[in-house]
Protein backbone atom coordinates (compact mmCIF):
# COMPACT_ATOMS: atom_id res chain seq x y z
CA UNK A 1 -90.77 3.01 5.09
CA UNK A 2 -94.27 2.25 4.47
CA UNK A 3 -94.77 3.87 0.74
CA UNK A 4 -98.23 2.75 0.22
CA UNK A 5 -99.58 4.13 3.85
CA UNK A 6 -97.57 7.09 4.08
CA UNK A 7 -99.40 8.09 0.00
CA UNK A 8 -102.52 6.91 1.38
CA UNK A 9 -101.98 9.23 4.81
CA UNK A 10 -101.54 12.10 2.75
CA UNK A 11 -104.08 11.75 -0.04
CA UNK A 12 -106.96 11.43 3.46
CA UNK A 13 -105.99 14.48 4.17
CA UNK A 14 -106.05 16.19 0.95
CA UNK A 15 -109.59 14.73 0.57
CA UNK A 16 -111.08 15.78 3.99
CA UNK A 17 -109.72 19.76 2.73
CA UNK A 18 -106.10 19.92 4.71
CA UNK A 19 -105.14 22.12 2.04
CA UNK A 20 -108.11 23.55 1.02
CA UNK A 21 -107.74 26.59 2.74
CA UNK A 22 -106.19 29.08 0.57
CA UNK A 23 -104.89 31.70 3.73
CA UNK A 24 -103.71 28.66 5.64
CA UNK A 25 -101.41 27.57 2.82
CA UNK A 26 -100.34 31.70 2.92
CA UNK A 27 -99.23 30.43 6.54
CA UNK A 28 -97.16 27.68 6.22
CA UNK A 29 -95.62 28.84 2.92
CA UNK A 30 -94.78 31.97 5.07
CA UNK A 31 -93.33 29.59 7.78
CA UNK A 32 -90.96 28.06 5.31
CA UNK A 33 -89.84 31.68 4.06
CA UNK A 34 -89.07 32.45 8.03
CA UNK A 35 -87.20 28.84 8.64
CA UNK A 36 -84.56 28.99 5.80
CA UNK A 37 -83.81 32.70 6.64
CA UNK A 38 -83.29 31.10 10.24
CA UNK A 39 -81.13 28.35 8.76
CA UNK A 40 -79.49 29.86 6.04
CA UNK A 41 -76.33 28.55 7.34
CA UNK A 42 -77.04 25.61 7.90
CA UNK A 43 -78.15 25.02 4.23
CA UNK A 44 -75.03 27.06 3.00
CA UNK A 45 -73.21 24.69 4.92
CA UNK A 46 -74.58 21.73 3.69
CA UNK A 47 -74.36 22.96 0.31
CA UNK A 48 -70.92 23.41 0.80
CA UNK A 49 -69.81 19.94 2.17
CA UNK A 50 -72.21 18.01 -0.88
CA UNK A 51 -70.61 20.21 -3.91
CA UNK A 52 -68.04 22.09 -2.61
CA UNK A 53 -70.13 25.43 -3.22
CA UNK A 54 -69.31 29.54 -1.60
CA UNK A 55 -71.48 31.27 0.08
CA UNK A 56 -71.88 33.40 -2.20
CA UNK A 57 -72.91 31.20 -5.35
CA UNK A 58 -74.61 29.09 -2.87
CA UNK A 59 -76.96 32.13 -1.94
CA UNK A 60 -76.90 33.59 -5.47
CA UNK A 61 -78.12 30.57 -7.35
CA UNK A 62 -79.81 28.28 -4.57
CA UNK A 63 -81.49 30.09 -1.63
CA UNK A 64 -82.00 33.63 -2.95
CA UNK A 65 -83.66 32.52 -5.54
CA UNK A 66 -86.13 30.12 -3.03
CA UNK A 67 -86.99 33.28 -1.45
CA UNK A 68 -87.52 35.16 -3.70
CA UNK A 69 -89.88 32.70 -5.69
CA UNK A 70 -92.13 32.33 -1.96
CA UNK A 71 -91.93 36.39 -2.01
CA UNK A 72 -93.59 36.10 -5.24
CA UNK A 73 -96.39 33.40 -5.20
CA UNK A 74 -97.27 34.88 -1.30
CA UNK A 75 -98.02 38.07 -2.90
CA UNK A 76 -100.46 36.70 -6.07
CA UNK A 77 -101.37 33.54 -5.04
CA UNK A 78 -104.89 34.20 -3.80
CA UNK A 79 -105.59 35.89 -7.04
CA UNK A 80 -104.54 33.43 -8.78
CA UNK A 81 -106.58 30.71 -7.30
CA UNK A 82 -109.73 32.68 -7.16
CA UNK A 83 -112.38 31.45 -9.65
CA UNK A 84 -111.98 33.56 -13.21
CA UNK A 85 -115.37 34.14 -14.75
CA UNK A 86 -114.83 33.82 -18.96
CA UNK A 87 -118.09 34.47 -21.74
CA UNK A 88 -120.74 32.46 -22.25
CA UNK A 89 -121.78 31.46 -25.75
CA UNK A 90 -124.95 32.80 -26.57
CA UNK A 91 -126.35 28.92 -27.35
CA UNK A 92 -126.32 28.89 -23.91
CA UNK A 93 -127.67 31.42 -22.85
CA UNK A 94 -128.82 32.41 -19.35
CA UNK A 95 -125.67 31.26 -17.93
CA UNK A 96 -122.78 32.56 -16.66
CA UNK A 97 -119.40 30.65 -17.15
CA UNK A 98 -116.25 30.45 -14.87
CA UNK A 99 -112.72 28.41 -13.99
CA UNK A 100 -112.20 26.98 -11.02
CA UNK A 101 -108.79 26.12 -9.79
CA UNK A 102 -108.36 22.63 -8.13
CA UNK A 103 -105.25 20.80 -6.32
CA UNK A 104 -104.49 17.36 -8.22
CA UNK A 105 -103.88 16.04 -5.30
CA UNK A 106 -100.59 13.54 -4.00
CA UNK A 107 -97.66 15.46 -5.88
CA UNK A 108 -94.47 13.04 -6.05
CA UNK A 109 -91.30 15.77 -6.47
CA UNK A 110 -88.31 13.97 -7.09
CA UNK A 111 -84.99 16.23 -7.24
CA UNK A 112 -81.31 16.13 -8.97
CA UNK A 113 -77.94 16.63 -6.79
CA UNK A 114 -76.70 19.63 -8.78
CA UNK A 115 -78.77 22.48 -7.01
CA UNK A 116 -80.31 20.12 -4.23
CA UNK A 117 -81.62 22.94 -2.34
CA UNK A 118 -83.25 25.09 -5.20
CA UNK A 119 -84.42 22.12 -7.46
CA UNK A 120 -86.20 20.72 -4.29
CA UNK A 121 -87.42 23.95 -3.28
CA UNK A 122 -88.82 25.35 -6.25
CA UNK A 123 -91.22 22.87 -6.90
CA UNK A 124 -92.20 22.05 -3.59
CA UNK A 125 -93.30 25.67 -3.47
CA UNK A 126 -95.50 25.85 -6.65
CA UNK A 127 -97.41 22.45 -5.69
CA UNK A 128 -97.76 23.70 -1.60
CA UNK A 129 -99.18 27.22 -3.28
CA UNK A 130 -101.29 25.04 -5.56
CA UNK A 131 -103.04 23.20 -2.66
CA UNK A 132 -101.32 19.60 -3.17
CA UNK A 133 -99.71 17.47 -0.74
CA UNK A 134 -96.03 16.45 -0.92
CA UNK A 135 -94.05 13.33 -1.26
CA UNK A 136 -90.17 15.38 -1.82
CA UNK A 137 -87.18 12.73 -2.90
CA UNK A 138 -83.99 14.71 -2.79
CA UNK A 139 -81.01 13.00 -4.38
CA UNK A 140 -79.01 10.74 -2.91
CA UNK A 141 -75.70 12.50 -3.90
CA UNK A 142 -76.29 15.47 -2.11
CA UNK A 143 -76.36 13.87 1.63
CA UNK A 144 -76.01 17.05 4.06
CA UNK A 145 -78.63 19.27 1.71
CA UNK A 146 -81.23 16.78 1.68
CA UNK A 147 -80.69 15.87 5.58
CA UNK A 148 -80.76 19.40 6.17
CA UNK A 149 -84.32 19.92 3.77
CA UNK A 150 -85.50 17.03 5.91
CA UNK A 151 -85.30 18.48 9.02
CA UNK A 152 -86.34 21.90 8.25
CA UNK A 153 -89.78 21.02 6.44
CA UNK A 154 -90.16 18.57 9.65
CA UNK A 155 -90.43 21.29 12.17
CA UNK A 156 -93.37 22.62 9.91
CA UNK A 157 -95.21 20.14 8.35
CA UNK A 158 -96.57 16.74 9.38
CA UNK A 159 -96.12 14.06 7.37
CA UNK A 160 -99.75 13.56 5.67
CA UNK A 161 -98.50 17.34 4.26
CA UNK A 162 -94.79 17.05 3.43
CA UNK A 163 -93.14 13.45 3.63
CA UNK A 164 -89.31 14.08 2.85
CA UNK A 165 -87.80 10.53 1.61
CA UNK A 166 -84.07 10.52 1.83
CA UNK A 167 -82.28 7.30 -0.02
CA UNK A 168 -80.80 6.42 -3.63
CA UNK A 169 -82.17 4.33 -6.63
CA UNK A 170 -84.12 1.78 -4.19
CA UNK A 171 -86.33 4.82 -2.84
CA UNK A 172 -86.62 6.07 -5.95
CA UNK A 173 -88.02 3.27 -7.41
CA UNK A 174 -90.17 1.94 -4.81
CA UNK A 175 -92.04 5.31 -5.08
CA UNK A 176 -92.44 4.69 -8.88
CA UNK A 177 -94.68 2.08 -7.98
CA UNK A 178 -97.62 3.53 -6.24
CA UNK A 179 -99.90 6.30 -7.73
CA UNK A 180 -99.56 9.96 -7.08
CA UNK A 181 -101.58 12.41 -8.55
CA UNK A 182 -98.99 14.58 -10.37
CA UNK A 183 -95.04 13.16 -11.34
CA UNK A 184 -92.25 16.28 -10.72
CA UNK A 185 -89.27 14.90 -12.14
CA UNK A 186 -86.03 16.72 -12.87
CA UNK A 187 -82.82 15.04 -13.72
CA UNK A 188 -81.54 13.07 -16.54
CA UNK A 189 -83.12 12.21 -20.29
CA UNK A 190 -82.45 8.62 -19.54
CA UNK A 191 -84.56 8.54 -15.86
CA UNK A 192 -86.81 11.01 -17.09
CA UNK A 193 -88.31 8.21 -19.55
CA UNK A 194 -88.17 5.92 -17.06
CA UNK A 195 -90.45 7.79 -14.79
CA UNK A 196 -92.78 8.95 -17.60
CA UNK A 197 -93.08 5.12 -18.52
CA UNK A 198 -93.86 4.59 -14.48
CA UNK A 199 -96.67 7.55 -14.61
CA UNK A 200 -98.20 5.63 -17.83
CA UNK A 201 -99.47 2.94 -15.94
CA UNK A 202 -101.69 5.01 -13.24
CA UNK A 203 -102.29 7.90 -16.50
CA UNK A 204 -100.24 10.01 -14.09
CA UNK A 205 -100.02 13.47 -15.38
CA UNK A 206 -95.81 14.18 -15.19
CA UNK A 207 -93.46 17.13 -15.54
CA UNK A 208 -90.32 16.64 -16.51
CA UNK A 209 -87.45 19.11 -16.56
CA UNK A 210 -84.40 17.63 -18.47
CA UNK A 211 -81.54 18.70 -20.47
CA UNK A 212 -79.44 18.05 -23.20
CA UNK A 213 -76.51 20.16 -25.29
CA UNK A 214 -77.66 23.66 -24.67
CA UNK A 215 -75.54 25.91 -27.49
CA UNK A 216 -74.27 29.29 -27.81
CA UNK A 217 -74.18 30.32 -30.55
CA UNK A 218 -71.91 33.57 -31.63
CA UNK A 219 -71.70 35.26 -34.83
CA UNK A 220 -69.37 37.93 -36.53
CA UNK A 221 -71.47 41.36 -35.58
CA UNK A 222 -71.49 40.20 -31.75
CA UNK A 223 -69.63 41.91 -28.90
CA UNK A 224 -67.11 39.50 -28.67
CA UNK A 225 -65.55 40.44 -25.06
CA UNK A 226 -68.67 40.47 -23.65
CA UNK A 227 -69.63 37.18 -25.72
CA UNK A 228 -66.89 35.47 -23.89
CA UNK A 229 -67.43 36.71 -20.37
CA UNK A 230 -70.79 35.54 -20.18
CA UNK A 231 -70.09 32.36 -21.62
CA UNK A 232 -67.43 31.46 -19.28
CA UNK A 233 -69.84 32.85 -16.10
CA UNK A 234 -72.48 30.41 -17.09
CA UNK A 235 -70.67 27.67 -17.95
CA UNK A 236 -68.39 27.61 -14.59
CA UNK A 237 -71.48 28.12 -12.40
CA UNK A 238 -71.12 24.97 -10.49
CA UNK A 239 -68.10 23.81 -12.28
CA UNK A 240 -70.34 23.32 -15.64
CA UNK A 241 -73.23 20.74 -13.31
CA UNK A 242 -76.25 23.04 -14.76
CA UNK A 243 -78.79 21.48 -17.01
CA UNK A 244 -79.09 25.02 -18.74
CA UNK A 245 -75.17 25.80 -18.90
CA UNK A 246 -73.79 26.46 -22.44
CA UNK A 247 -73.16 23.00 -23.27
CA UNK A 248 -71.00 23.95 -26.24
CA UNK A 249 -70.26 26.97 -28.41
CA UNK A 250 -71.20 27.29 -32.00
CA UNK A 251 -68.81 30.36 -33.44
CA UNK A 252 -68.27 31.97 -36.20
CA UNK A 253 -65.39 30.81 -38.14
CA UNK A 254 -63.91 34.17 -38.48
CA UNK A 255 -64.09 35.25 -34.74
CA UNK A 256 -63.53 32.03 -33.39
CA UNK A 257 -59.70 32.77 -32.28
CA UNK A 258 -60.61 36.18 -31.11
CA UNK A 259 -63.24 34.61 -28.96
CA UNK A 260 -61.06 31.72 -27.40
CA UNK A 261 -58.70 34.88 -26.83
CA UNK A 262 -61.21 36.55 -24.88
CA UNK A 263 -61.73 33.32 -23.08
CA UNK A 264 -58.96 32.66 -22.13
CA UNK A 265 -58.31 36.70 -20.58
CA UNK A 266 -61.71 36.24 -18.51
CA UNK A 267 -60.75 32.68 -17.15
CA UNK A 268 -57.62 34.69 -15.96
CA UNK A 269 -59.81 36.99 -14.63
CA UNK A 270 -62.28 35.40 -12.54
CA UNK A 271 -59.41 32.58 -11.66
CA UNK A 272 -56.14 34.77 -10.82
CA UNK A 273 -53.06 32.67 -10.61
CA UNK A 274 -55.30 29.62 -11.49
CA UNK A 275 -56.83 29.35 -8.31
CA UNK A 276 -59.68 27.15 -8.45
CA UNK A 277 -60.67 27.20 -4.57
CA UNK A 278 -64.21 29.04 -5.32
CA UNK A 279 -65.38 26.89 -7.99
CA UNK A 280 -67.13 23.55 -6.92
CA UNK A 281 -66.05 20.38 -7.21
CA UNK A 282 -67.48 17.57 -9.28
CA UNK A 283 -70.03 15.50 -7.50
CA UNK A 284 -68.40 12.17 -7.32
CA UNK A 285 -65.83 10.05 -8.86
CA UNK A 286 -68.01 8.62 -11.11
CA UNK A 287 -69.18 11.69 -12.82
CA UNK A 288 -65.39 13.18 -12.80
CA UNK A 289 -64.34 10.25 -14.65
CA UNK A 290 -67.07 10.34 -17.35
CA UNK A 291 -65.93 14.34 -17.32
CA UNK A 292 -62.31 13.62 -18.29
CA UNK A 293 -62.71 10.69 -20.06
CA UNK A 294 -64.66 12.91 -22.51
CA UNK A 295 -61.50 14.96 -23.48
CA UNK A 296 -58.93 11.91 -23.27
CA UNK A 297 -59.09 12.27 -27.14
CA UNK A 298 -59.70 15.70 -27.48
CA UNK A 299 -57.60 18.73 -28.78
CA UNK A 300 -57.36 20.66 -25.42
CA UNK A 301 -56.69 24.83 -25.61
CA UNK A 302 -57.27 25.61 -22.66
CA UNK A 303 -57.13 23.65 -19.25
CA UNK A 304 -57.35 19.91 -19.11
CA UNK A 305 -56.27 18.89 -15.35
CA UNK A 306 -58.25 17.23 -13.16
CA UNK A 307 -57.71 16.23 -9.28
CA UNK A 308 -58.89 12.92 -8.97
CA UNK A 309 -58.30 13.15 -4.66
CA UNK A 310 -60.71 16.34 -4.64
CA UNK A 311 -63.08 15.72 -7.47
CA UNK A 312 -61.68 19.47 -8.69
CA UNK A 313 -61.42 20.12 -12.71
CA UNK A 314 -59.71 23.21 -14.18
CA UNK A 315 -61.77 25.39 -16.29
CA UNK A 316 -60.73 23.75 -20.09
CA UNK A 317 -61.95 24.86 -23.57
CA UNK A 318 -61.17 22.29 -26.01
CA UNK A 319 -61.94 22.27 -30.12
CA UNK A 320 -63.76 18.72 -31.33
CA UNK A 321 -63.31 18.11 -34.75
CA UNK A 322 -67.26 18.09 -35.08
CA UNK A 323 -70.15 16.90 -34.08
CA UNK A 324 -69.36 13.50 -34.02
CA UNK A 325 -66.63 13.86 -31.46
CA UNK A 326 -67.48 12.12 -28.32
CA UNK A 327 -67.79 15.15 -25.87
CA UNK A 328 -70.39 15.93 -28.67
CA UNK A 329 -72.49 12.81 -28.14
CA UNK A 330 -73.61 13.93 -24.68
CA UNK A 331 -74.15 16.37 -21.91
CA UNK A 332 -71.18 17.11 -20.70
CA UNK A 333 -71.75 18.82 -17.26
CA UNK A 334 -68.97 19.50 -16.04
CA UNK A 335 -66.52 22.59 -16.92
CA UNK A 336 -65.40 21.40 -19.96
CA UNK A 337 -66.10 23.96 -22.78
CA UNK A 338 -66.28 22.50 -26.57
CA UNK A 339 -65.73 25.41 -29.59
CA UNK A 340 -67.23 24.61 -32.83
CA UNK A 341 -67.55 26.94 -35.70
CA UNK A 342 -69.71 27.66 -38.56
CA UNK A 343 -69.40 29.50 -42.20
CA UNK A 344 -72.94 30.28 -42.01
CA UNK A 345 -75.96 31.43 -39.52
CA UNK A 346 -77.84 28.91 -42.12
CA UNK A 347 -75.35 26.49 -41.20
CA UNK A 348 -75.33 27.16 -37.73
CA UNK A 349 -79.57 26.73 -37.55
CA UNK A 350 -79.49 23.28 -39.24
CA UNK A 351 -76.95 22.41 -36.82
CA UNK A 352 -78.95 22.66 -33.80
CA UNK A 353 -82.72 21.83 -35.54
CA UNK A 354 -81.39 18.48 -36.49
CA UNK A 355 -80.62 17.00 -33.27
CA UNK A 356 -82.69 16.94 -29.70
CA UNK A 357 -84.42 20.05 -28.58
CA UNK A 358 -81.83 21.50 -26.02
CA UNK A 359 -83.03 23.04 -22.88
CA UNK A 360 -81.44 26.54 -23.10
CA UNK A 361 -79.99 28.77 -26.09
CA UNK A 362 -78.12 31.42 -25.97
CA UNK A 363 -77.32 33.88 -29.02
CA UNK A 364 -75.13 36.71 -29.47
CA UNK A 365 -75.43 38.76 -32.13
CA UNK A 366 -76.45 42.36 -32.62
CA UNK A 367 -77.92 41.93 -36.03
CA UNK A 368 -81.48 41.80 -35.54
CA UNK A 369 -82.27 39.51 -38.65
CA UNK A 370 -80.26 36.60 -36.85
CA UNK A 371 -81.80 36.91 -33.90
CA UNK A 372 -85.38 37.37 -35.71
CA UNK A 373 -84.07 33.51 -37.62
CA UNK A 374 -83.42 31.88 -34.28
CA UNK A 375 -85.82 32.83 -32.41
CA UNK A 376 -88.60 31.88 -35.00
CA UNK A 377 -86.73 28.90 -36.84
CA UNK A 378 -85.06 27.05 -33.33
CA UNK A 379 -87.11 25.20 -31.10
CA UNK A 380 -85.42 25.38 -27.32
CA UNK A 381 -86.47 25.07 -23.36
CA UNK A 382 -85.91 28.69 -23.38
CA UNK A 383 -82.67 31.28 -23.06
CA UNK A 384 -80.98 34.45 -23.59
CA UNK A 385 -80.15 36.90 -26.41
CA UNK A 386 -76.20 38.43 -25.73
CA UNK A 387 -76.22 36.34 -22.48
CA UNK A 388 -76.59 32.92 -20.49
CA UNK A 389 -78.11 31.39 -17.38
CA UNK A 390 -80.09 34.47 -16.26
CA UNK A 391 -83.50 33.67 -17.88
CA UNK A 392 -84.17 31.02 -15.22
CA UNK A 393 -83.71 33.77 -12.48
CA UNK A 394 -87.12 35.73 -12.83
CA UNK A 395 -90.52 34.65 -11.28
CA UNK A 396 -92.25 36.12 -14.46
CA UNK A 397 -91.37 33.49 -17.33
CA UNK A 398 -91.99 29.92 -17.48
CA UNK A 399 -88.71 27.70 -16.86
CA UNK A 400 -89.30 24.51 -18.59
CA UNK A 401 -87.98 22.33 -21.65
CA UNK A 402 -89.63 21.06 -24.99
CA UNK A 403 -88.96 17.85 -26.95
CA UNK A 404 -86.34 15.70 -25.31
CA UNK A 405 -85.56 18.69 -22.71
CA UNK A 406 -88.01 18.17 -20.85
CA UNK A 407 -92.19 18.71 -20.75
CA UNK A 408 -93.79 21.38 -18.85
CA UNK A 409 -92.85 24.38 -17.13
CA UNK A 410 -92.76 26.28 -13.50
CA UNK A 411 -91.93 28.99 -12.00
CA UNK A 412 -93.96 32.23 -10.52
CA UNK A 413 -97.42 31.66 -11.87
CA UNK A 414 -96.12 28.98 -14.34
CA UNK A 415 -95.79 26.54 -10.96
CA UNK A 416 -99.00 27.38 -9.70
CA UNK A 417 -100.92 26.38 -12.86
CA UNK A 418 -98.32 23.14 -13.39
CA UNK A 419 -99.95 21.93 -10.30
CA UNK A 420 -103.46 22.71 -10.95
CA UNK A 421 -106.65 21.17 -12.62
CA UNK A 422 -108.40 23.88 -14.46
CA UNK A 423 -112.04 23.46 -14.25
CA UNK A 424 -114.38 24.78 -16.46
CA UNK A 425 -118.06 25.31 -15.33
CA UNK A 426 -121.46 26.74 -16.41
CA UNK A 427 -124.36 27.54 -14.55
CA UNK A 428 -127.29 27.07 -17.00
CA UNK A 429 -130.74 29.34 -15.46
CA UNK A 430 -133.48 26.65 -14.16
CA UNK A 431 -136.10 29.67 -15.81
CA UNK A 432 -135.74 29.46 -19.71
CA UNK A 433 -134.80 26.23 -21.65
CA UNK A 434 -134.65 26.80 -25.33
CA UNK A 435 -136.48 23.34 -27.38
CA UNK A 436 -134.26 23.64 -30.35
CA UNK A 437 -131.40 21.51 -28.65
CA UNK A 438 -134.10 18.39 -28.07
CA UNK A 439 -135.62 15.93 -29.40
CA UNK A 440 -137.00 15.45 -32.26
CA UNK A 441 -134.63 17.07 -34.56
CA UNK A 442 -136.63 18.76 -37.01
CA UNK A 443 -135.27 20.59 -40.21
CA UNK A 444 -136.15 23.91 -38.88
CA UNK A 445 -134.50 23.11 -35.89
CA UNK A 446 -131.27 22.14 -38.05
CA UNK A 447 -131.35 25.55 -40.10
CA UNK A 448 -131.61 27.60 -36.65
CA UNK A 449 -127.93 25.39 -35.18
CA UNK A 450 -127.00 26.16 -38.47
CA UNK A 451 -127.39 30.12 -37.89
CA UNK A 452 -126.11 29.78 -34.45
CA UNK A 453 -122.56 27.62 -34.83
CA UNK A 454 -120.63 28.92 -37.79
């Protein structure tokens, strides 16, 4: 494919106003709504044969929550691009001040394999509602989703619009070279400075949604049950492939058998007689040996088996010695569970602040000085008190990382303003012009600025 001519096709037609039109956008945003209600199958389906996925988590965690986030940004995004008038200083005065909202421009997205649908989606959504055109890379590894994206967005949209570029590395990095007006990235740490680096030659603004070890941390007041049960949901979403999954957990040393306990019941629970059919399999054999090679060495509790002919790994909960263990020195995503534990919250706090930011943390406790200590002390994407996973689910907060997590956020209104240039204006009066701001600068003049900025 023709890179260069199919950016330059689309930035024409961002620049003679194809996406100016705020109602129009309404329209076709509205059209994509209608065509994955049409084709939910279809993308179920898909989602099925790339990961192995059920309906049912496929819906719950991919194309729900696409709906639900077009639901949203129909419903506010005229207000939200409508021009915001702010006060004027009174050195400037007649005037009247305002914000305009403007498209960058050419947005590059370029999407990860572990929730191909939503992570293509999602963004797609807030830079279509922001008035951008798209260039959308789904991941390689997920073949039937991203065929299936590609032919759904092709029934609405021409290409100077929404381009859909299916392909691996090679694709990846022949985009890299040309200049967009906004970088999307989500995947790895490792790619994600790769394509910052990229964006540094054109001064390409980027976004770039990471990961890292996310912890959970539990201490001695918390309801342990509980503790345990939503652990073990949000780590075996998607067999453990979730940038924000609970990466390991950081327990209290006196609660720590009583947790794995708990554990242990639950995994029973959602798994009876071990059956594993519902959970998804690992996306290639690549990744599942990386995944077991990590607990080769490892003092396995729980768990531990692995189907190399299906890419299928039990749920397994396994106890490093520390930090420097090798499961430690990575993400592990997959659904391998590491349990860690502490003598002290202080303890605990250093542990996380002195290595990369993680993405997500999630804290149970019910003693409100601990979670006071966290959540001021504990820099993290974002996450949940006395729970996991679910802060990502809500059109109303920012999703997004910090430090080596990731830069930026979206989401609801956070993805409309990722994908907009902010403005600012003033419209002086042609009728009065004060003299003190001109030439020649006399030391009256210099006592009255004096008055006047303080």
């Amino acid at each position: 494919m023709d890179y260069r001519n199919l950016i330059e096709n689309q930035r024409t037609f961002f620049q003679q106003g194809g996406t100016s039109d705020i109602k129009l956008r309404k329209r076709y945003l509205s059209r994509v709504k209608i065509i994955i209600k049409q084709e939910e199958q279809k993308i179920l389906d898909a989602l099925a044969s790339d990961l192995h996925k059920n309906n049912f988590e496929a819906y719950m965690s991919e194309v729900g929550l696409v709906l639900d986030e077009i639901g949203y940004i129909l419903r506010h995004m005229e207000r939200w691009a409508k021009p915001k008038r702010v006060r004027t200083p009174l050195t400037q005065f007649p005037a009247k001040s305002f914000i305009m909202a403007e498209p960058y421009g050419v947005v590059l997205v370029m999407a990860p394999w572990n929730y191909p649908f939503l992570l293509c989606m999602a963004p797609l959504i807030g830079a279509l509602c922001a008035g951008n055109t798209v260039v959308l890379k789904p991941s390689a590894y997920a073949p039937h989703t991203s065929k299936v994206i590609a032919q759904l967005l092709g029934k609405i949209f021409d290409p100077e619009y929404v381009a859909v570029v299916q392909g691996g590395r090679e694709e990846n990095e022949a985009l890299l070279e040309h200049r967009f007006d906004y970088l999307f990235f989500t995947g790895s740490v490792e790619v994600g400075k790769i394509v910052m680096n990229r964006a540094a030659r054109f001064l390409t603004p980027v976004s770039l949604e990471l990961g890292g070890k996310s912890p959970a941390i539990v201490d001695s007041t918390a309801d342990i049950p509980l503790a345990a049960k939503r652990i073990i949901f949000g780590k075996m979403m998607n067999a453990g492939q979730t940038c924000i999954a609970p990466d390991y957990v950081l327990a209290d040393k006196h609660i720590k058998d009583k947790l794995i306990y708990h554990m242990k019941q639950y995994l029973d629970e959602f798994f009876p007689g071990k059956d594993y059919e519902n959970l998804p399999r690992i996306i290639n054999e690549k990744h599942f040996h990386r995944i077991m090679g990590l607990i080769k060495d490892e003092k396995v509790i729980i768990g531990g088996k692995g189907n190399e002919t299906t890419l299928a790994i039990e749920p397994t909960i396994v106890e490093p010695v520390g930090f420097d263990s090798p499961i430690m020195q990575e993400e592990i995503f997959g659904p391998i569970l590491p349990i860690l534990t502490y003598h002290s919250i202080d303890e605990a706090m250093l542990s996380i602040v002195s290595r990369p930011n993680p993405l997500a943390l999630y804290l149970f406790t019910n003693d409100k000085a601990t979670e006071d200590a966290f959540m001021r002390n504990v820099s993290f994407g974002g996450g949940c008190i006395n729970d996991t996973i679910v802060h990502i689910a809500t059109p109303h907060m920012g999703f997004g990382g910090v430090g080596e997590s990731g830069m930026g956020s979206y989401h609801g209104k956070f993805s409309f303003e990722t994908f907009t240039h902010f403005k600012g204006i003033v419209k002086r009066s042609k009728y009065l012009d004060f003299p003190f701001r001109y030439h020649p600068h006399t030391e009256k003049k210099f006592r009255l600025v004096r008055k006047l900025l303080r």
